[in-house]
PDB file of N, CA and C in Angstrom:
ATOM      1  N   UNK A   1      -1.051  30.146  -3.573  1.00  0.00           N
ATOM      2  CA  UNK A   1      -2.051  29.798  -2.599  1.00  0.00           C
ATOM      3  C   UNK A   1      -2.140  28.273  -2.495  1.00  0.00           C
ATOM      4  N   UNK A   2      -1.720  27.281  -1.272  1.00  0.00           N
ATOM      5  CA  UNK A   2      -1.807  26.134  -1.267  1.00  0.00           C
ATOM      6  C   UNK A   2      -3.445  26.014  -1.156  1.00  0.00           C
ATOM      7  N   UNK A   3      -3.943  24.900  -1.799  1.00  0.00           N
ATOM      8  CA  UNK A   3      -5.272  24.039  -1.952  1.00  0.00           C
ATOM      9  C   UNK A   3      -5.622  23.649  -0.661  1.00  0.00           C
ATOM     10  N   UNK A   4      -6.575  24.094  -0.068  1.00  0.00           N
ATOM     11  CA  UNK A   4      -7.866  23.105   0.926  1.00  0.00           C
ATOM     12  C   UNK A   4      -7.618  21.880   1.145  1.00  0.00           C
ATOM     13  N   UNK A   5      -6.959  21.301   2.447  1.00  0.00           N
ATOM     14  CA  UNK A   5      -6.839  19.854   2.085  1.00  0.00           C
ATOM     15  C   UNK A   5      -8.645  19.151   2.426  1.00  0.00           C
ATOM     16  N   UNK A   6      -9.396  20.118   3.471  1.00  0.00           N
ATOM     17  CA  UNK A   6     -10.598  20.016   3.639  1.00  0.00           C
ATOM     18  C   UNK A   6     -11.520  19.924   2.453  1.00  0.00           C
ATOM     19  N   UNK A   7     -11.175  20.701   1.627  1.00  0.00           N
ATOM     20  CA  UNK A   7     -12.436  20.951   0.127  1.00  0.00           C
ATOM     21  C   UNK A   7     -12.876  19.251  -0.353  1.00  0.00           C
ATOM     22  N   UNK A   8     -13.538  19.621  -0.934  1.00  0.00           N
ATOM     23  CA  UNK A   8     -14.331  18.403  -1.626  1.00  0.00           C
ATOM     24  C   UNK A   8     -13.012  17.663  -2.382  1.00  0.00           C
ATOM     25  N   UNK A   9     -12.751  18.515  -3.717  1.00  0.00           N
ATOM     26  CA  UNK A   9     -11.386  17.733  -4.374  1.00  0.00           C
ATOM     27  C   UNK A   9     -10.651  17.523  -3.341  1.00  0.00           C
ATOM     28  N   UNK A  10     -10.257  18.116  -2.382  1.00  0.00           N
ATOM     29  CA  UNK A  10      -8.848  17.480  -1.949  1.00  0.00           C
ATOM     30  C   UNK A  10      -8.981  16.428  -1.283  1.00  0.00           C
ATOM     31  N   UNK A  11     -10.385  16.454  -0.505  1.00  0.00           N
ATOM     32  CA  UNK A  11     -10.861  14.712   0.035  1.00  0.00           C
ATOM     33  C   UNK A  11     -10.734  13.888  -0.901  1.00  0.00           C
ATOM     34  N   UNK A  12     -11.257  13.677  -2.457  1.00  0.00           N
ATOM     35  CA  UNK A  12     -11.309  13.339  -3.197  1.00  0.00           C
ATOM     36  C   UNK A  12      -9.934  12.998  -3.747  1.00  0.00           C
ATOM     37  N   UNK A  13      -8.867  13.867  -3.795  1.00  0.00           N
ATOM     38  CA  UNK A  13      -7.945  13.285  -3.432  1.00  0.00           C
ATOM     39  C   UNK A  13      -6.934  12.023  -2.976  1.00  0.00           C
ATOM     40  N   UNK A  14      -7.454  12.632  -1.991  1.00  0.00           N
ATOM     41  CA  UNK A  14      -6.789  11.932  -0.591  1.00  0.00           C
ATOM     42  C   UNK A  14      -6.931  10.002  -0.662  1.00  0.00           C
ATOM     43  N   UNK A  15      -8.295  10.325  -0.923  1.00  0.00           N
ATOM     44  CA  UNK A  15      -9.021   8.996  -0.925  1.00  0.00           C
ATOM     45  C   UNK A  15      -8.810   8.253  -2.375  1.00  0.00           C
ATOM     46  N   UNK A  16      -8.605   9.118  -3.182  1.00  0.00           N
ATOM     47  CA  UNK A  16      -8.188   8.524  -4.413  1.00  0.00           C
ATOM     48  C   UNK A  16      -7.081   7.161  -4.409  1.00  0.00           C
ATOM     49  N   UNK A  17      -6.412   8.468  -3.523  1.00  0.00           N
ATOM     50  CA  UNK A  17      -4.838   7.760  -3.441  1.00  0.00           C
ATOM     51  C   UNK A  17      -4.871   6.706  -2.573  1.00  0.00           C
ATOM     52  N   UNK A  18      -6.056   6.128  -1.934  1.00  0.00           N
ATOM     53  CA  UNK A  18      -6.108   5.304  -0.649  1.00  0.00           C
ATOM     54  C   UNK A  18      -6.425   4.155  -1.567  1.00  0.00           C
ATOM     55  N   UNK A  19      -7.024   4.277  -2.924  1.00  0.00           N
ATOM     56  CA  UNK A  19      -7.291   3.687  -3.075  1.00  0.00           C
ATOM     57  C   UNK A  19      -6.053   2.644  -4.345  1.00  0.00           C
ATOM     58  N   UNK A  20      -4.979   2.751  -4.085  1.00  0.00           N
ATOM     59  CA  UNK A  20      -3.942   2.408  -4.941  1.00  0.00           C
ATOM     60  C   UNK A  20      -3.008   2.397  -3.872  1.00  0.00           C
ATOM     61  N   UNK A  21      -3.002   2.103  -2.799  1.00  0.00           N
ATOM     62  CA  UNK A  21      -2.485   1.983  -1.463  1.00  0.00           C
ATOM     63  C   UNK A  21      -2.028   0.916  -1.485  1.00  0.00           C
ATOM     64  N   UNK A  22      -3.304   0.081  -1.033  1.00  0.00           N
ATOM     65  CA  UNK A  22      -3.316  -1.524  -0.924  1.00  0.00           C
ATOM     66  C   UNK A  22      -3.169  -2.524  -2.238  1.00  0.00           C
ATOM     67  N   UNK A  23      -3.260  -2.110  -3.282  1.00  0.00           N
ATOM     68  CA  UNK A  23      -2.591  -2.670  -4.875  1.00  0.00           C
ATOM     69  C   UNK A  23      -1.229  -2.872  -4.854  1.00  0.00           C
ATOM     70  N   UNK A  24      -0.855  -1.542  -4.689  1.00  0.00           N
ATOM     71  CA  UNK A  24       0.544  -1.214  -5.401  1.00  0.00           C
ATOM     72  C   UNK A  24       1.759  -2.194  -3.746  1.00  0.00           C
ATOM     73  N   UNK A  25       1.228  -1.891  -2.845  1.00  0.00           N
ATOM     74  CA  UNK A  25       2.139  -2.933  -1.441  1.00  0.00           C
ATOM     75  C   UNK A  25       2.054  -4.094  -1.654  1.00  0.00           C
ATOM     76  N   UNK A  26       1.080  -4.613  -2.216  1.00  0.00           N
ATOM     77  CA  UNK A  26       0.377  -6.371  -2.679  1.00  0.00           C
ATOM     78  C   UNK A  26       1.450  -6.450  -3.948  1.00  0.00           C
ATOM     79  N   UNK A  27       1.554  -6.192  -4.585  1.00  0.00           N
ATOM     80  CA  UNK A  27       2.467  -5.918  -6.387  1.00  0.00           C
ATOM     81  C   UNK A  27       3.972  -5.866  -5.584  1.00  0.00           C
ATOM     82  N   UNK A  28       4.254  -5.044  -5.341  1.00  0.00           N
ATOM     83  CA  UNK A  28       5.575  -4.457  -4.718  1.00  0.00           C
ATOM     84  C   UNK A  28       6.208  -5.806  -3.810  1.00  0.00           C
ATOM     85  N   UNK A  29       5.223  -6.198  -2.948  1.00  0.00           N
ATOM     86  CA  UNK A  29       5.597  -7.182  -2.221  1.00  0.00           C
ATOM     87  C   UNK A  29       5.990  -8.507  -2.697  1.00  0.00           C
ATOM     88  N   UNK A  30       4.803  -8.656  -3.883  1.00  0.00           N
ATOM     89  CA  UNK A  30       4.897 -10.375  -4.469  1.00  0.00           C
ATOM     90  C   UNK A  30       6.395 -10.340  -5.584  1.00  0.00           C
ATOM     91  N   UNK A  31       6.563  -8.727  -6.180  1.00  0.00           N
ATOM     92  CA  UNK A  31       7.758  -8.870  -6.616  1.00  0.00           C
ATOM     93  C   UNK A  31       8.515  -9.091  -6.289  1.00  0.00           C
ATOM     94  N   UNK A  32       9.352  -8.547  -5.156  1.00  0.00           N
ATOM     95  CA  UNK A  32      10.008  -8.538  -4.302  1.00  0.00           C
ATOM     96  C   UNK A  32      10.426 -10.265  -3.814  1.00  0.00           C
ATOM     97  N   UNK A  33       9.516 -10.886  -3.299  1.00  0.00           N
ATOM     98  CA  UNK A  33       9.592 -12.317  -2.721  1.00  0.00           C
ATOM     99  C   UNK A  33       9.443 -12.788  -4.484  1.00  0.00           C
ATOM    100  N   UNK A  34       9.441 -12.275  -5.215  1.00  0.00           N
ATOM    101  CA  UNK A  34       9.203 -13.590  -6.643  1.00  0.00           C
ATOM    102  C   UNK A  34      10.691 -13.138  -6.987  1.00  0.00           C
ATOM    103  N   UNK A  35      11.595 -12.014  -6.632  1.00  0.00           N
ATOM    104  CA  UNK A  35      12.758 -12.037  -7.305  1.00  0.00           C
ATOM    105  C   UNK A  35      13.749 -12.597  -6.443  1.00  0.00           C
ATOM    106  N   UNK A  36      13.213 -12.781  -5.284  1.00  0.00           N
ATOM    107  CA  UNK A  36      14.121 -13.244  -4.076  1.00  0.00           C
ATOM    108  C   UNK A  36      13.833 -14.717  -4.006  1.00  0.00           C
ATOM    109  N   UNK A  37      12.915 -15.514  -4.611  1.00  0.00           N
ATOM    110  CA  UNK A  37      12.941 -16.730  -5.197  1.00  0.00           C
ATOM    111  C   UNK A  37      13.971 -17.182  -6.402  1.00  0.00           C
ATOM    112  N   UNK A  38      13.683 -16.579  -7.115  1.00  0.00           N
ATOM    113  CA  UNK A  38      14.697 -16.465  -8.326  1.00  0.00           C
ATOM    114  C   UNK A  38      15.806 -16.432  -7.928  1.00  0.00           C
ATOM    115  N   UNK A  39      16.490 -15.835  -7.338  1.00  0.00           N
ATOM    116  CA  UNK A  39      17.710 -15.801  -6.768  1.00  0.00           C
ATOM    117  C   UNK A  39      17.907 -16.624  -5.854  1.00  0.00           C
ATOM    118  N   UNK A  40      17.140 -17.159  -5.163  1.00  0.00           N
ATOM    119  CA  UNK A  40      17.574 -18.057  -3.642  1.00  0.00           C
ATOM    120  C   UNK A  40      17.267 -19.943  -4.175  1.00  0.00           C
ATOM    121  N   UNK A  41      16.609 -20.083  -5.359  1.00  0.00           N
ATOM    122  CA  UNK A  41      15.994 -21.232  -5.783  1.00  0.00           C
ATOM    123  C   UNK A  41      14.574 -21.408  -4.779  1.00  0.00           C
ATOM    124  N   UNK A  42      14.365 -21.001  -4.087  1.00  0.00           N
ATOM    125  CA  UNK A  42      13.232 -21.104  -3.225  1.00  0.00           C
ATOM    126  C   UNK A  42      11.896 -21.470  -4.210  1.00  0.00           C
ATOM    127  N   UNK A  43      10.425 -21.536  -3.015  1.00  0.00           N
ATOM    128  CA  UNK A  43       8.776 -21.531  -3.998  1.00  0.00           C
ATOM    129  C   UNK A  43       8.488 -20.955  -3.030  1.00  0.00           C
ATOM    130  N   UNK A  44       8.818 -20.077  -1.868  1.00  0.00           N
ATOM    131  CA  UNK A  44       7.777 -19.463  -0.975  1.00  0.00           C
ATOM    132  C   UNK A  44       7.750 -18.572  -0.522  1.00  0.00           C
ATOM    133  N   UNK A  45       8.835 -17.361  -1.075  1.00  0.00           N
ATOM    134  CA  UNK A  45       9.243 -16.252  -0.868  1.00  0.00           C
ATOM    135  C   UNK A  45       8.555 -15.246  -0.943  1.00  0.00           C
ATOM    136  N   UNK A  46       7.766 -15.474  -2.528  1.00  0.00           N
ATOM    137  CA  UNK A  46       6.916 -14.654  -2.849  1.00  0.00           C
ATOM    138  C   UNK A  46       5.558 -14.876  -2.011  1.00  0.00           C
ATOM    139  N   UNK A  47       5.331 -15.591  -1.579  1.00  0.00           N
ATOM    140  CA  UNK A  47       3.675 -15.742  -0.274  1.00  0.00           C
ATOM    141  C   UNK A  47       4.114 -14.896   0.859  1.00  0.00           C
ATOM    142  N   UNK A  48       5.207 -15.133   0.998  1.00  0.00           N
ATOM    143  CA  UNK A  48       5.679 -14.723   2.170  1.00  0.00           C
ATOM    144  C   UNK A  48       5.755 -13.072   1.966  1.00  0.00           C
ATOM    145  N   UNK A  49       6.427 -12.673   1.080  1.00  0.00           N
ATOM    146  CA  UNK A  49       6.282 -10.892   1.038  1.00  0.00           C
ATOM    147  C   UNK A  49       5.216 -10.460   0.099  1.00  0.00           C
ATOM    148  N   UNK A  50       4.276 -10.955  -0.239  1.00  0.00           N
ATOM    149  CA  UNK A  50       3.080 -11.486  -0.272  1.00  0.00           C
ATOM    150  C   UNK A  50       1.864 -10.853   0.794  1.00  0.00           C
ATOM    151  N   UNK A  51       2.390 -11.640   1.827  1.00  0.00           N
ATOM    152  CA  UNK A  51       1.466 -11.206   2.936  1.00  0.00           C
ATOM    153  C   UNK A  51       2.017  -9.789   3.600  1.00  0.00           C
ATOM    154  N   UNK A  52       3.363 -10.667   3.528  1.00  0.00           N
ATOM    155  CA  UNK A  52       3.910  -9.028   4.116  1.00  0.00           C
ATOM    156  C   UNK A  52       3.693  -7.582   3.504  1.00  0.00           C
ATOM    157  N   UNK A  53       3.083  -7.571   1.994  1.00  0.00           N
ATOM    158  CA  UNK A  53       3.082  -6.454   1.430  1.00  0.00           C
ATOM    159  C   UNK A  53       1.388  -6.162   1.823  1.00  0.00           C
ATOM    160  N   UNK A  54       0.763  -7.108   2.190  1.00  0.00           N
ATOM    161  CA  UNK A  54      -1.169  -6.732   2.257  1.00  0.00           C
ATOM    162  C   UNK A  54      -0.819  -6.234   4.129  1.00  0.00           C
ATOM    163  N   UNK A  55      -0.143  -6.668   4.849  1.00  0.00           N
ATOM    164  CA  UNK A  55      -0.356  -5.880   6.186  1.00  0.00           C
ATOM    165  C   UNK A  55       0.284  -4.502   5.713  1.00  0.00           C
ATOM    166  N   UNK A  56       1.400  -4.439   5.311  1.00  0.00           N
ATOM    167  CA  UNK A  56       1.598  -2.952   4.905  1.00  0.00           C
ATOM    168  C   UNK A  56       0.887  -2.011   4.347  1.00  0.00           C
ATOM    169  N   UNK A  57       0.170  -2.539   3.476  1.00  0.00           N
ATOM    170  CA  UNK A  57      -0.591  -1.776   3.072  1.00  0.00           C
ATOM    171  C   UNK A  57      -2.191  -1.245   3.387  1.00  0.00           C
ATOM    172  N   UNK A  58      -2.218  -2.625   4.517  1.00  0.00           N
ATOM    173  CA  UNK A  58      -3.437  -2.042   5.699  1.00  0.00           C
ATOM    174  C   UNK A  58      -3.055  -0.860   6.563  1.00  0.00           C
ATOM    175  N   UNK A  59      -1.647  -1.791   7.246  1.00  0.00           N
ATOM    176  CA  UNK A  59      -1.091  -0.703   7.860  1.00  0.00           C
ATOM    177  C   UNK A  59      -1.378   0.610   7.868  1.00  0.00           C
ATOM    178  N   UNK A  60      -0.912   1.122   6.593  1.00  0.00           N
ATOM    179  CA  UNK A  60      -1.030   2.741   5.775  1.00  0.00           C
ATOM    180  C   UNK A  60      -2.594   2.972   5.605  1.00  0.00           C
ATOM    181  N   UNK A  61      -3.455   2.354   4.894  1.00  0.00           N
ATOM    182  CA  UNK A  61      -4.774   2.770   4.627  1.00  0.00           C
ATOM    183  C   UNK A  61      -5.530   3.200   6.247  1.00  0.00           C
ATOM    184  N   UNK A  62      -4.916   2.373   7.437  1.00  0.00           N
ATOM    185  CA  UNK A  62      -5.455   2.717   8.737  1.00  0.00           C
ATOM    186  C   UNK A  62      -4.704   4.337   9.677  1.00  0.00           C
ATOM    187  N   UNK A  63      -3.277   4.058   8.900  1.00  0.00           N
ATOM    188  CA  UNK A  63      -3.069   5.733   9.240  1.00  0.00           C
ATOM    189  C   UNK A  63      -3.566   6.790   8.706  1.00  0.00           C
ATOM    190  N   UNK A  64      -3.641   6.241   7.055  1.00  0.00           N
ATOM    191  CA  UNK A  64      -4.446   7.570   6.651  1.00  0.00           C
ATOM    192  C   UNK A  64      -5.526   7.945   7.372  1.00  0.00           C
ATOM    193  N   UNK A  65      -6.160   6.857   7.140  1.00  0.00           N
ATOM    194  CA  UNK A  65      -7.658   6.911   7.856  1.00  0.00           C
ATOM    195  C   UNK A  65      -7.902   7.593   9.301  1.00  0.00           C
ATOM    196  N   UNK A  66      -6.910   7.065  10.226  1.00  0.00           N
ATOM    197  CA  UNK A  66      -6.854   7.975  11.628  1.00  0.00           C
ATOM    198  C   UNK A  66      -6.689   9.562  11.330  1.00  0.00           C
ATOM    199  N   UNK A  67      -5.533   9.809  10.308  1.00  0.00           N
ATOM    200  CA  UNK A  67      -5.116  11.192  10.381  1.00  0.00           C
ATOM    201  C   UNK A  67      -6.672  11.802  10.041  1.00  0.00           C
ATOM    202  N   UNK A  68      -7.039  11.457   8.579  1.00  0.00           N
ATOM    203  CA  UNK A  68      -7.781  12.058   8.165  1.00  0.00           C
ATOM    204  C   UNK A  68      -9.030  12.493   9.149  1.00  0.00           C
ATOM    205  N   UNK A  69      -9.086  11.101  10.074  1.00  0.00           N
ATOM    206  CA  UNK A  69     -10.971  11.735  10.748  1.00  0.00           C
ATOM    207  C   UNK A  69     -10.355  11.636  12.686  1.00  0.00           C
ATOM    208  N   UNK A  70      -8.831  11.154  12.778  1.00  0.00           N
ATOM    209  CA  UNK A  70      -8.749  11.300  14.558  1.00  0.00           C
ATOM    210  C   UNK A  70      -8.578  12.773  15.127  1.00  0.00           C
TER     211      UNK A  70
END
């Protein structure tokens, strides 16, 4: 029997996971530009995917968000 995605836990859920959304794209990103510094001799790689990892991860928190209540 698949789980309620409606029920209380599974909102609970859902939102859990929203909430390690925008962390883990911010982390992911600054790594990413801090290893691509390392390798390129660069200092600005990591700002740069940096930012790019916090719109991504708005990005996603605003789809969830549509699916869940559009």
């Amino acid at each position: 029997m698949k789980p309620d995605p409606n029920s209380p836990w599974g909102m609970m859920g859902r939102y859990t996971t929203l909430a390690f959304v925008l962390p883990s794209s911010m982390f992911v990103g600054f790594v990413v530009g801090f290893l691509l510094d390392k390798l390129f001799g660069t200092t600005y790689l990591d700002m740069v995917f940096l930012l790019l990892g916090i719109v991504a991860g708005f990005v996603e928190l605003i789809r969830e968000l549509q699916k869940n209540h559009g």
